[in-house]
PDB file of N, CA and C in Angstrom:
ATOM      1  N   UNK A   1      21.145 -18.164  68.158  1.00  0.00           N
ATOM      2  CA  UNK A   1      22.056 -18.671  67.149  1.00  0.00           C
ATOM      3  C   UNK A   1      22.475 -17.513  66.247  1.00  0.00           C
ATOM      4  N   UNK A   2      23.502 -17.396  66.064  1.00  0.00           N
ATOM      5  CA  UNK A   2      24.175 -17.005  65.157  1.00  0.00           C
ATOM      6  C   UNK A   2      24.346 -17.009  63.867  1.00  0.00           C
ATOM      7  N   UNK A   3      24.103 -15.788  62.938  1.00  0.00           N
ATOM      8  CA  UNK A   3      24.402 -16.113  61.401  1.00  0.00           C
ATOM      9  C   UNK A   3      25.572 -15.917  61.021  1.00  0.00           C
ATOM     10  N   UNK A   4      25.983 -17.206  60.298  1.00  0.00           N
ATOM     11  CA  UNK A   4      27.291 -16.688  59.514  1.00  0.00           C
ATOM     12  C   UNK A   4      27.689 -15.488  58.799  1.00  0.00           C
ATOM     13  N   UNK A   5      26.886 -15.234  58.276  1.00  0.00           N
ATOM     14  CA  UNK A   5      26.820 -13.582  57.061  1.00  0.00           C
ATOM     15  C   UNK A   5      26.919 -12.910  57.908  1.00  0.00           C
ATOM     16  N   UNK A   6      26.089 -12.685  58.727  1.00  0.00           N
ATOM     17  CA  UNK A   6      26.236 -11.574  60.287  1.00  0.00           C
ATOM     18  C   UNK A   6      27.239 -11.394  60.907  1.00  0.00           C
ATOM     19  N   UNK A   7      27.828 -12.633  61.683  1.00  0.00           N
ATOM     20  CA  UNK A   7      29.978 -13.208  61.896  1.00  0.00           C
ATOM     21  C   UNK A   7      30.299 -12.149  60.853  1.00  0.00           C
ATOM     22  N   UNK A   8      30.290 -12.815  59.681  1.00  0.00           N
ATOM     23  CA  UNK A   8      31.841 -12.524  58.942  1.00  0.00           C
ATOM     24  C   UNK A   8      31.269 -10.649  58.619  1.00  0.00           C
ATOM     25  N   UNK A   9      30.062 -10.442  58.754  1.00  0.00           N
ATOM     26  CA  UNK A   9      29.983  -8.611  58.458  1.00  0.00           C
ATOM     27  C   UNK A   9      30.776  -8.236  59.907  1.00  0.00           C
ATOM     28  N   UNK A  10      30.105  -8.432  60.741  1.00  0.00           N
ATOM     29  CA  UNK A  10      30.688  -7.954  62.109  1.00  0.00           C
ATOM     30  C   UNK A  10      32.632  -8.064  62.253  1.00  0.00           C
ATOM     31  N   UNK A  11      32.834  -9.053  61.847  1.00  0.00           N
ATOM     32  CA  UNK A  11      34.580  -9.138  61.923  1.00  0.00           C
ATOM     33  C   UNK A  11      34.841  -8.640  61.097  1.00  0.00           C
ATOM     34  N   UNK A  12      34.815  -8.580  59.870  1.00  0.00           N
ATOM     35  CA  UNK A  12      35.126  -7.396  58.328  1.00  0.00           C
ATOM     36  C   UNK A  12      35.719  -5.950  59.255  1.00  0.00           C
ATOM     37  N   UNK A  13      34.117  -5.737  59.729  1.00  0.00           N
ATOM     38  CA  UNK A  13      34.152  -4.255  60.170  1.00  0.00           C
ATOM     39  C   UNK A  13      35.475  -3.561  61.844  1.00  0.00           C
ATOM     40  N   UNK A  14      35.213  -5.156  62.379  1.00  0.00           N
ATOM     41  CA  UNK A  14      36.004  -4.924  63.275  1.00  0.00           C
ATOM     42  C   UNK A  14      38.037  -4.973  63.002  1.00  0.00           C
ATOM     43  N   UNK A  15      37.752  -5.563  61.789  1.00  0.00           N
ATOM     44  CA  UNK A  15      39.308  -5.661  61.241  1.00  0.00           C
ATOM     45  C   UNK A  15      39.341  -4.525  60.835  1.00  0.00           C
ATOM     46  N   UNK A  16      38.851  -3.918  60.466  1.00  0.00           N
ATOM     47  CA  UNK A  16      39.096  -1.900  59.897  1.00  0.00           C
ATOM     48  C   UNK A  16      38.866  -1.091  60.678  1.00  0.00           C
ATOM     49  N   UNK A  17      38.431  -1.631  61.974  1.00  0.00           N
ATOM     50  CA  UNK A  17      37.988  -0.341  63.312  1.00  0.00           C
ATOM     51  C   UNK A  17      39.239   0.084  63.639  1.00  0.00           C
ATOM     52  N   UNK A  18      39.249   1.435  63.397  1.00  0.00           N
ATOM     53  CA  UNK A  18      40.475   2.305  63.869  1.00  0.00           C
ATOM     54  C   UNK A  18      40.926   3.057  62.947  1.00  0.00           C
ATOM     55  N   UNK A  19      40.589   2.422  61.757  1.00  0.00           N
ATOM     56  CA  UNK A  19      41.775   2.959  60.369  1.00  0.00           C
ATOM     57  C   UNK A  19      40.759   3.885  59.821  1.00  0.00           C
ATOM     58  N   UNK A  20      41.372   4.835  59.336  1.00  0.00           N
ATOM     59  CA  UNK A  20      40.771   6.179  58.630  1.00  0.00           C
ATOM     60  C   UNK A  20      39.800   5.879  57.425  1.00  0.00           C
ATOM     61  N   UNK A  21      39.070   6.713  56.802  1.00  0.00           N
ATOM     62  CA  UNK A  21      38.325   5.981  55.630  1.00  0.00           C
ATOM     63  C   UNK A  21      39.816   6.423  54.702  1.00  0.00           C
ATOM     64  N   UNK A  22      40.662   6.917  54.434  1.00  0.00           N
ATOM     65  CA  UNK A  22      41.290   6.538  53.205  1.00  0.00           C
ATOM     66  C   UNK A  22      42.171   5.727  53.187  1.00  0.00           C
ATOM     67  N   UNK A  23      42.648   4.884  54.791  1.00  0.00           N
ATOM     68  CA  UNK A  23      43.561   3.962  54.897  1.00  0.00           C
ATOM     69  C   UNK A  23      42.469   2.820  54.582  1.00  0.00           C
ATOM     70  N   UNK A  24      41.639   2.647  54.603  1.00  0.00           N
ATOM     71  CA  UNK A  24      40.248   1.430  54.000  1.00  0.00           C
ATOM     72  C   UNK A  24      40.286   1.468  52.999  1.00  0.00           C
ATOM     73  N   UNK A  25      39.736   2.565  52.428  1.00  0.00           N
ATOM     74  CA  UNK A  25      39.383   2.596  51.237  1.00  0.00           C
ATOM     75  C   UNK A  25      41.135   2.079  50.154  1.00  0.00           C
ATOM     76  N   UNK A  26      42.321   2.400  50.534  1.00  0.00           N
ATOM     77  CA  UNK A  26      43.355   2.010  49.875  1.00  0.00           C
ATOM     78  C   UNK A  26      43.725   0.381  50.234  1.00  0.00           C
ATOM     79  N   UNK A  27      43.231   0.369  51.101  1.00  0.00           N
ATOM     80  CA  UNK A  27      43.294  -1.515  51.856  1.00  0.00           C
ATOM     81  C   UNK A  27      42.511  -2.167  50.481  1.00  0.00           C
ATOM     82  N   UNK A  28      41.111  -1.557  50.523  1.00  0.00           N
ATOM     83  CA  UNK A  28      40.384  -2.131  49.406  1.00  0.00           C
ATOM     84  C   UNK A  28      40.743  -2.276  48.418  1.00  0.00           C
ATOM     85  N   UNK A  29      41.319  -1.551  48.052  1.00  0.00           N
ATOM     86  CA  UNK A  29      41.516  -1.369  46.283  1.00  0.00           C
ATOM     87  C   UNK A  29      42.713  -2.003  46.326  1.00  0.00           C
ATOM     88  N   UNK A  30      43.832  -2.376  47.104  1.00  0.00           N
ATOM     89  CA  UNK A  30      45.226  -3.349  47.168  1.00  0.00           C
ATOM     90  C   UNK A  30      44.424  -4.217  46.593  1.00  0.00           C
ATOM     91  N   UNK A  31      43.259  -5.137  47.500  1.00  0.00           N
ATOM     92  CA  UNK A  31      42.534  -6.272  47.651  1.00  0.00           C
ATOM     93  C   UNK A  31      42.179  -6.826  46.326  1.00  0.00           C
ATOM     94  N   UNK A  32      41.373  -5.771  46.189  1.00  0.00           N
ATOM     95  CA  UNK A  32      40.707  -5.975  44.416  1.00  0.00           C
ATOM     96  C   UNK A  32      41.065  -5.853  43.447  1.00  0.00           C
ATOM     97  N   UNK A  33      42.750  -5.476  43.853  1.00  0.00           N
ATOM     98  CA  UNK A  33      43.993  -5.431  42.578  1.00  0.00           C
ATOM     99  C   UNK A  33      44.357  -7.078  42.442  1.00  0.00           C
ATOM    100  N   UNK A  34      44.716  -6.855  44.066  1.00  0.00           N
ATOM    101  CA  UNK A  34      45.041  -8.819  43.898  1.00  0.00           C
ATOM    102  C   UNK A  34      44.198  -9.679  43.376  1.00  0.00           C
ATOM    103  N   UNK A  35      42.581 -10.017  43.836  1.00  0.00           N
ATOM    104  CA  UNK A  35      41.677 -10.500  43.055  1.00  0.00           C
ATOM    105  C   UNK A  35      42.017 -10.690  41.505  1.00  0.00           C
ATOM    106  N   UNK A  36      42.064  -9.484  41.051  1.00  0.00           N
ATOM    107  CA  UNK A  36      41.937  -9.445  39.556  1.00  0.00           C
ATOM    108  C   UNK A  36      42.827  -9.753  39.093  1.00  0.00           C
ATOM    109  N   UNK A  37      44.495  -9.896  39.567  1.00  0.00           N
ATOM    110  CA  UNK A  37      45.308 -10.245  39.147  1.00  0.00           C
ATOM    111  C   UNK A  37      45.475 -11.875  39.073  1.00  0.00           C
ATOM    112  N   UNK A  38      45.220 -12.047  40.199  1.00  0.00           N
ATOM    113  CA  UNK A  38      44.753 -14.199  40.256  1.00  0.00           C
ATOM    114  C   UNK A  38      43.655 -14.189  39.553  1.00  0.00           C
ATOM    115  N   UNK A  39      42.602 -13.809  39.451  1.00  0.00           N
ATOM    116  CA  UNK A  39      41.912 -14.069  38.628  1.00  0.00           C
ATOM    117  C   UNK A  39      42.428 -14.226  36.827  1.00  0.00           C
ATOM    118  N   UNK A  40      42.830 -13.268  36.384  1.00  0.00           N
ATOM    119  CA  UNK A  40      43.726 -13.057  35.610  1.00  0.00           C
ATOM    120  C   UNK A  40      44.908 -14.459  34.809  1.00  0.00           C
ATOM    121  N   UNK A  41      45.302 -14.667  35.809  1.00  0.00           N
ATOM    122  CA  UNK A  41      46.610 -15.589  36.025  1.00  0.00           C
ATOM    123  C   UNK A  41      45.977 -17.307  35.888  1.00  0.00           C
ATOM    124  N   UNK A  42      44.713 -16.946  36.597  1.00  0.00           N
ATOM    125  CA  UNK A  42      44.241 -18.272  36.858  1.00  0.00           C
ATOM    126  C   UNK A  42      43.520 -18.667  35.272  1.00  0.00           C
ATOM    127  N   UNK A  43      43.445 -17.758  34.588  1.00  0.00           N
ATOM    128  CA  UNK A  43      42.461 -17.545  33.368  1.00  0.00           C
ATOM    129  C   UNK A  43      43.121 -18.168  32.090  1.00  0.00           C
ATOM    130  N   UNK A  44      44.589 -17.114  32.094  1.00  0.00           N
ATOM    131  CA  UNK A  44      45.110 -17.353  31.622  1.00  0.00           C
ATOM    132  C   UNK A  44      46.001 -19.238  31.402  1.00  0.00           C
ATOM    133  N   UNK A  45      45.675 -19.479  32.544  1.00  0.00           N
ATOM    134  CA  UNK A  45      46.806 -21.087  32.478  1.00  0.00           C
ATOM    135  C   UNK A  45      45.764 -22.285  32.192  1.00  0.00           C
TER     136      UNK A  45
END
């Protein structure tokens, strides 16, 4: 059987297989711009 946490680490990693560490590392930080911005937005209303 399968762990979920285990799934979703394993596909994470396989959605970034290929890409350079600074094309990741800028993927990331898009990500956690958006986060904070809905977060933000959601706070605010």
């Amino acid at each position: 059987m399968f762990s979920m946490k285990e799934r979703a680490k394993w596909d994470a990693w396989k959605a970034i297989e290929g890409k350079s560490t600074d094309e990741a590392m800028s993927d990331h930080i898009t990500k956690v711009k958006q986060l904070l911005e809905a977060e933000a937005s959601s706070a605010s209303a």
